[in-house]
Protein backbone atom coordinates (compact mmCIF):
# COMPACT_ATOMS: atom_id res chain seq x y z
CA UNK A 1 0.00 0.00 0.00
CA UNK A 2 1.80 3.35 -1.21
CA UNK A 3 2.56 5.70 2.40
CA UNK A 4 3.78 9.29 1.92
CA UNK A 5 7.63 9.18 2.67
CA UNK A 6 8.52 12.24 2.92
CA UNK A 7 8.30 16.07 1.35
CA UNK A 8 10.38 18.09 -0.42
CA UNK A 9 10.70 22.14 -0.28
CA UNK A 10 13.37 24.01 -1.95
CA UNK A 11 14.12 26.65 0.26
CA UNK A 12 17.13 29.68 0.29
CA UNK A 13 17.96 29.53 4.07
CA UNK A 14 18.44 26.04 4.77
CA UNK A 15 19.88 26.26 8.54
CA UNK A 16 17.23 28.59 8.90
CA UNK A 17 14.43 26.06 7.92
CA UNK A 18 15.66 23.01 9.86
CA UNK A 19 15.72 25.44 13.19
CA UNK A 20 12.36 26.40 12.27
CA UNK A 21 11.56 22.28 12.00
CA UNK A 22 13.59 21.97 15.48
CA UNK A 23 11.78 24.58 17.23
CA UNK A 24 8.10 23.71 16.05
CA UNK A 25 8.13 19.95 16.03
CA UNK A 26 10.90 19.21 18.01
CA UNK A 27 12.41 17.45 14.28
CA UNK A 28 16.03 16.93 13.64
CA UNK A 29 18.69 17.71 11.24
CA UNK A 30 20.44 14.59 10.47
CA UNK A 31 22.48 12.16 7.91
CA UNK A 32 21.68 12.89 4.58
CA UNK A 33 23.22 10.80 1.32
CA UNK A 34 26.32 13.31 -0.32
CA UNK A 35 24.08 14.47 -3.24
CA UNK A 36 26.03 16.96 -5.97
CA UNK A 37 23.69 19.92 -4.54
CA UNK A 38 23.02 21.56 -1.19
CA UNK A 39 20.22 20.78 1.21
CA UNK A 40 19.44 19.12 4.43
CA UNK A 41 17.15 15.86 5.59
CA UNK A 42 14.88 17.08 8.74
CA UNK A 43 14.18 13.67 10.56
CA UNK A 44 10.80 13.42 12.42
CA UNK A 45 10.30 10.56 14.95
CA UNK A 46 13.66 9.04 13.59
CA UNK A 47 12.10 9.20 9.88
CA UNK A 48 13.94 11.58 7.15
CA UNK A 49 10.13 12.91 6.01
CA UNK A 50 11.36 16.73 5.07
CA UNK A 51 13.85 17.07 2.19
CA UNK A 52 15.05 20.83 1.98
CA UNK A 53 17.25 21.83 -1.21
CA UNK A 54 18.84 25.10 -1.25
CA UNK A 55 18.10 27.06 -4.16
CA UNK A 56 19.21 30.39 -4.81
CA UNK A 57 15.97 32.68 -5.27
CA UNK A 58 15.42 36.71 -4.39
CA UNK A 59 11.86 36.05 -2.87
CA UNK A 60 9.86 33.88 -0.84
CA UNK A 61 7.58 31.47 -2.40
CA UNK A 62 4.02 32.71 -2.38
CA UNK A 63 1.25 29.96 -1.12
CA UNK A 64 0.13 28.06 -4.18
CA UNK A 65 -0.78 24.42 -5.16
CA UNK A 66 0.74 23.04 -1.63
CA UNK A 67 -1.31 25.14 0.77
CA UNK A 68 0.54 23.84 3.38
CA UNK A 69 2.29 20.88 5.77
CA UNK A 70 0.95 18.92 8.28
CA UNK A 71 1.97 16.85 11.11
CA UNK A 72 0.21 15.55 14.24
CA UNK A 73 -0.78 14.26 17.12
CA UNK A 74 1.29 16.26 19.43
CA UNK A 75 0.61 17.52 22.66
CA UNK A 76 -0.58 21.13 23.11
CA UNK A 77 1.06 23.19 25.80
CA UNK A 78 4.53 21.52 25.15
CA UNK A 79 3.81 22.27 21.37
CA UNK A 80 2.57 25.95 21.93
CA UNK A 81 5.79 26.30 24.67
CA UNK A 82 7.98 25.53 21.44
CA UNK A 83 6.42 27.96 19.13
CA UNK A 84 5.93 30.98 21.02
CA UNK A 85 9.65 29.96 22.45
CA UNK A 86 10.71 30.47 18.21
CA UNK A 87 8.55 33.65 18.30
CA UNK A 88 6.64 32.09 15.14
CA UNK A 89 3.37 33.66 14.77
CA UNK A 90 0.45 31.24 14.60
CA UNK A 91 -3.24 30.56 15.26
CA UNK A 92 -4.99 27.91 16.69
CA UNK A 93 -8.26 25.91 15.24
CA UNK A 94 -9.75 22.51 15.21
CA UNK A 95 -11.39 20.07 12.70
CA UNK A 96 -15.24 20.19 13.22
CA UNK A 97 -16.60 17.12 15.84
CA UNK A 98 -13.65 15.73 16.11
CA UNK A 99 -10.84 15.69 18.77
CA UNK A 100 -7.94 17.39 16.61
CA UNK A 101 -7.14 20.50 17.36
CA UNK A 102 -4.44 22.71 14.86
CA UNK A 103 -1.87 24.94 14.94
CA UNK A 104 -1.35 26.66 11.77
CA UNK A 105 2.47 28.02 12.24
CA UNK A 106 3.96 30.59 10.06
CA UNK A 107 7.69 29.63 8.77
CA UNK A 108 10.52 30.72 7.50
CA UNK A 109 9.51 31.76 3.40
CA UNK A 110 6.24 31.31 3.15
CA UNK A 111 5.81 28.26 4.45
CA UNK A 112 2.81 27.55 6.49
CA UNK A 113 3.06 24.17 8.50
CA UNK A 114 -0.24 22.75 10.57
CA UNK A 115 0.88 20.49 13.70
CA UNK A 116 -2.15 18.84 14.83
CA UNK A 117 -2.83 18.24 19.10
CA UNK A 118 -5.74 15.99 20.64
CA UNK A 119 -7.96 18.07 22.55
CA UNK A 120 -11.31 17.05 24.33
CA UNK A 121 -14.01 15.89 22.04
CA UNK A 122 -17.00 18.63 22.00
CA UNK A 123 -20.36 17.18 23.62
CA UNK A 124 -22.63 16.38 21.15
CA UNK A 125 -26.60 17.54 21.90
């Protein structure tokens, strides 16, 4: 059965990205193969599931057909601790009747990532 593996961003700041993946989820910057170009592999849970490649580019990409990144189930206030502790601005909502609540977190170059927390199921009447 096909999984997603991983995802791949081209960015310009590529230290700058993997502290942003540090500081949010807690993610690391580890091995990755010696490829002819420059990048980094951000490891989540001991998984390499964000490829960056540096690019060279004068602007930030704007939003388009990736709206944005998600990963989940975290918990909240250790999650919220780490991303007001980055200064990243971000907003917090929740999937309709369900027990997933969202953080939508605004990275480095236009990247918006989503990290998902459990929170109490609303009461149904």
């Amino acid at each position: 059965m096909p999984r997603l593996d991983h995802i791949n961003i081209d960015v310009s700041d590529g230290a700058r990205m993997a502290r942003f993946f540090a500081e949010v989820l807690g993610a690391e910057d580890g091995f990755r193969p010696p490829f002819d170009f420059p990048g980094h592999w951000i490891y989540v849970d001991g998984h390499p599931a964000i490829h960056l490649n540096v690019v060279a580019r004068q602007s930030d990409f704007p939003r388009g057909m990736v709206n944005h990144v998600a990963f989940g189930v975290y918990e909240f206030e250790p999650t919220r601790a780490r991303i007001e502790a980055g200064g990243w601005p971000y907003r917090t909502t929740g999937i309709p009747d369900s027990e997933i609540g969202q953080f939508f977190v605004e990275g480095p170059e236009g990247l918006l990532l989503e990290v998902q927390f459990r929170r109490e199921r609303p009461a149904r009447g």
